[in-house]
Each structure stands twice: as C-alpha cells, then as structure tokens.
Protein backbone atom coordinates (compact mmCIF):
# COMPACT_ATOMS: atom_id res chain seq x y z
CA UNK A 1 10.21 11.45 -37.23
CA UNK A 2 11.01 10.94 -40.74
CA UNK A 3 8.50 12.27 -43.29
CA UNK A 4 9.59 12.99 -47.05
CA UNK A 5 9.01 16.10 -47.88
CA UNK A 6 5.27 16.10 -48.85
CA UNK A 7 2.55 17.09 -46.51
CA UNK A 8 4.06 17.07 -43.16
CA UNK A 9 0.74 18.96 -41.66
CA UNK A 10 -1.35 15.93 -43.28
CA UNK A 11 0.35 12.90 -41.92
CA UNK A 12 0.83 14.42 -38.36
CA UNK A 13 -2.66 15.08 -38.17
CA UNK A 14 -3.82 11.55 -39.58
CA UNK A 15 -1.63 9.73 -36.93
CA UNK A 16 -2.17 12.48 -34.34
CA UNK A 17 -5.75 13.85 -34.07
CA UNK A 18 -9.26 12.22 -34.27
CA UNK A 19 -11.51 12.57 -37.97
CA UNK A 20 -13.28 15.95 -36.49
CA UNK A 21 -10.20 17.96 -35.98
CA UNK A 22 -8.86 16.58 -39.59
CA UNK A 23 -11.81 17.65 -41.45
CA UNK A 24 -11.15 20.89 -39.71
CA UNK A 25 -7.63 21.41 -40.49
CA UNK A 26 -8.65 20.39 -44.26
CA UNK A 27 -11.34 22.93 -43.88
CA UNK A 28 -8.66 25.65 -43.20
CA UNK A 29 -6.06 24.22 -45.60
CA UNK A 30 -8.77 24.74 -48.40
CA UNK A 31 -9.75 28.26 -46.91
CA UNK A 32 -6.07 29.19 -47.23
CA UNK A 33 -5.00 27.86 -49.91
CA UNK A 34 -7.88 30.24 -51.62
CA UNK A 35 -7.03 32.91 -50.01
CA UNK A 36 -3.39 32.63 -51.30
CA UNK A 37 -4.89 32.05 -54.56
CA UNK A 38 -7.08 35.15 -55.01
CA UNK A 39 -3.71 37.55 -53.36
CA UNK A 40 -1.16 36.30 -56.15
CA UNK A 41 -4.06 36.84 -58.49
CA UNK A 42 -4.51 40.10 -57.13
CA UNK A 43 -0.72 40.70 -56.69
CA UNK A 44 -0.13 39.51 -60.32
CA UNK A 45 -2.91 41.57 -61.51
C-alpha cells in the first residue's frame, strides 16, 4: 500500500467502503475539522 502522503483516510475509504459510509466519514471529517477549528480559536484566544 503505497499512498503519498495526502489523505490516506480518503483514498482507503473510496477503494474500501460503499458511497453511504463515505458521505459519513466526510460528514465527521467536516464535524472535526470544526471542532479543531473553534479549540485553536479558543486556545489562541
């Protein structure tokens, strides 16, 4: 399994996992990725 670098997560689940479990996982990528957001605004002040 070679992948470069970028997005990992995204390609496994493309080649691994039918559309409903993608949007999903891009459902909880997004809700993270806010979440991380908001706490280093928070942490940064």
């Amino acid at each position: 399994m070679n992948i470069k670098g970028h997005g990992p997560m995204i390609n496994s689940t493309i080649t691994h996992s039918p559309s409903p479990d993608f949007s999903a996982d891009l459902r909880m990528q997004r809700r993270a990725r806010a979440l991380l957001s908001s706490h280093k605004r928070r942490l940064t002040g």
